[in-house]
Protein backbone atom coordinates (compact mmCIF):
# COMPACT_ATOMS: atom_id res chain seq x y z
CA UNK A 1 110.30 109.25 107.21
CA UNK A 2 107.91 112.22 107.33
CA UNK A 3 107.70 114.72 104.34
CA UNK A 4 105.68 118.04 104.72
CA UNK A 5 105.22 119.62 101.46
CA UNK A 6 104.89 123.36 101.08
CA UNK A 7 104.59 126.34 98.62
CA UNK A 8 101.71 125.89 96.74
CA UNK A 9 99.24 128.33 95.69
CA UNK A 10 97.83 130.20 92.90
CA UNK A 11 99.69 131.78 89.78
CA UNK A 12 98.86 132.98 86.06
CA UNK A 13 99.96 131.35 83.00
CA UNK A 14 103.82 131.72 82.98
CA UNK A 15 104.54 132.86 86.56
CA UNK A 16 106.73 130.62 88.81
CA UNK A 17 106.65 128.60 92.18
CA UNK A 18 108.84 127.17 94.51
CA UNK A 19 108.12 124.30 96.57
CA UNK A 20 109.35 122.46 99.29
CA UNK A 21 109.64 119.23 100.79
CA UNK A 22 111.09 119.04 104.90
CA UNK A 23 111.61 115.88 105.61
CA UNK A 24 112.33 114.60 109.22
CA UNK A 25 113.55 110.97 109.94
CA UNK A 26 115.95 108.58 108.33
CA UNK A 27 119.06 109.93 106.90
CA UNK A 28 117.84 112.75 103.99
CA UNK A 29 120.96 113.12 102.35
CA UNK A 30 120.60 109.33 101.84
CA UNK A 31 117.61 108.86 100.01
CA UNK A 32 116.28 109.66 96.76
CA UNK A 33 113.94 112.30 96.61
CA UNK A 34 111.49 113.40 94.07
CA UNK A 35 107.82 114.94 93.23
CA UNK A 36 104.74 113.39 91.51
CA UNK A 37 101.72 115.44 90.73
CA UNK A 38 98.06 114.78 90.21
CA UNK A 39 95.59 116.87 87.70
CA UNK A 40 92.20 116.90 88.27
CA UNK A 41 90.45 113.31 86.85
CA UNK A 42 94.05 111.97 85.91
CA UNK A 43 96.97 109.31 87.06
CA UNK A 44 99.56 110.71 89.32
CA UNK A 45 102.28 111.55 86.97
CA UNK A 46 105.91 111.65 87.91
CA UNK A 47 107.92 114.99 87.55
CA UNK A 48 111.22 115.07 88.52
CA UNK A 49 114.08 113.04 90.82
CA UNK A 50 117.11 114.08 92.14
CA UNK A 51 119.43 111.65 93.71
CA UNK A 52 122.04 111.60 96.80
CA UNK A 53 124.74 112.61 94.61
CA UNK A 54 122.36 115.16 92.96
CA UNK A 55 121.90 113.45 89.63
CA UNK A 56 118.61 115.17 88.43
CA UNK A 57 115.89 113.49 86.13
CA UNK A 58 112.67 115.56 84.85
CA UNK A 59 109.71 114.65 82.68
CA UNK A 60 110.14 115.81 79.11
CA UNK A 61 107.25 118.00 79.83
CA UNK A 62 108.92 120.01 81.83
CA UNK A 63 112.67 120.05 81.15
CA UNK A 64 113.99 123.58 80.76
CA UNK A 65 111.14 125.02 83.13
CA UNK A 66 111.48 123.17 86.28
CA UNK A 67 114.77 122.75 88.65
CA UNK A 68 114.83 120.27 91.35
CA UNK A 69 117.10 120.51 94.11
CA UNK A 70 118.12 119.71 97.64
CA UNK A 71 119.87 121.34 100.39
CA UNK A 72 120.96 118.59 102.86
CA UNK A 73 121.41 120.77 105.55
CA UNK A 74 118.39 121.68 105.87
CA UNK A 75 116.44 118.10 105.29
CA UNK A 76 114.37 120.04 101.89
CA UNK A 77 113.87 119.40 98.54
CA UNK A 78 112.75 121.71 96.45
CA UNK A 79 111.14 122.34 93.49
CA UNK A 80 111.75 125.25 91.24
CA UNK A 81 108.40 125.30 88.64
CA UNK A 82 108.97 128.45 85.63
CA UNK A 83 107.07 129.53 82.73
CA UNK A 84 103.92 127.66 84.29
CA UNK A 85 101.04 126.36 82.42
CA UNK A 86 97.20 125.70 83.13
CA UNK A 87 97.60 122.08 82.47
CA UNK A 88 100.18 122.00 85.43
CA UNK A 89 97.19 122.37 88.01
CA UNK A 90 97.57 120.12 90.03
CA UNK A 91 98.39 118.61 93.78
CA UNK A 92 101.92 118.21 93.90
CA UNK A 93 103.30 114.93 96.14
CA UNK A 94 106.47 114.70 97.30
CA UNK A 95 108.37 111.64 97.54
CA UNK A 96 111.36 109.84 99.42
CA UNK A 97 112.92 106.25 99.01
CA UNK A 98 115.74 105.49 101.01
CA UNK A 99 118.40 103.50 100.08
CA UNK A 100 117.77 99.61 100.24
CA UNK A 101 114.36 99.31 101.94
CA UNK A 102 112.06 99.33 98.80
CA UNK A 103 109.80 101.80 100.28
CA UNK A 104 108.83 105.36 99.31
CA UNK A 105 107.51 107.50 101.83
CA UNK A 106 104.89 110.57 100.67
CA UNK A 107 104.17 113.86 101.85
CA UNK A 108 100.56 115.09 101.82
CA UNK A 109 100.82 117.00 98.65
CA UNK A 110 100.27 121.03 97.93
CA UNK A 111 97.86 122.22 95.28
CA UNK A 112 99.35 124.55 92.27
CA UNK A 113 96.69 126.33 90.93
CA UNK A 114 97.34 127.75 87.31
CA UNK A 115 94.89 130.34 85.85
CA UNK A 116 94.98 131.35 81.51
């Protein structure tokens, strides 16, 4: 499985993003999909899941701002970020496990940039 993450860039405090995740090989409408991101100095944190059957999770820090989804047609995942804050700068990863392998593939990761 390849994932190339996309979408990134620079926005004030408040404004909104979209990113995406195209993945190519293995069966995407199979496999669990999801996004971590990484702040400057800190752990990678996780941010949000959504499952074959579409069953979403989020981190409490961003419930109510952020919207995963995925569009199996088109192999993406996406990533709807709202009412964005400077503490959300960071590189956003992008993840995939597929059913019954116990592996998770990543994608390379797109920097959000949030300015006060």
């Amino acid at each position: 499985v390849q994932l190339q993450a996309s979408g990134g860039g620079r926005v004030q405090l408040g404004g909104s993003l979209r990113l995406s995740c195209a993945a190519s090989g293995g069966i995407f409408s199979s496999n669990t999909m999801g996004w971590y991101r990484q702040a400057p100095g800190k752990q990678r944190e996780w941010v949000a899941t959504i499952t074959p059957s579409s069953g979403t999770n989020y981190a409490d820090s961003v419930k109510g701002r952020f919207t995963i989804s995925r569009d199996n047609t088109k192999n993406t995942a996406n990533l709807q970020m709202n009412s964005l804050r400077p503490e959300e700068t960071a590189v956003y990863y992008c993840y995939a496990k597929p059913p019954f392998t116990g592996r998770q593939y990543w994608g390379q990761g797109t920097l959000v940039t949030v300015s006060s």
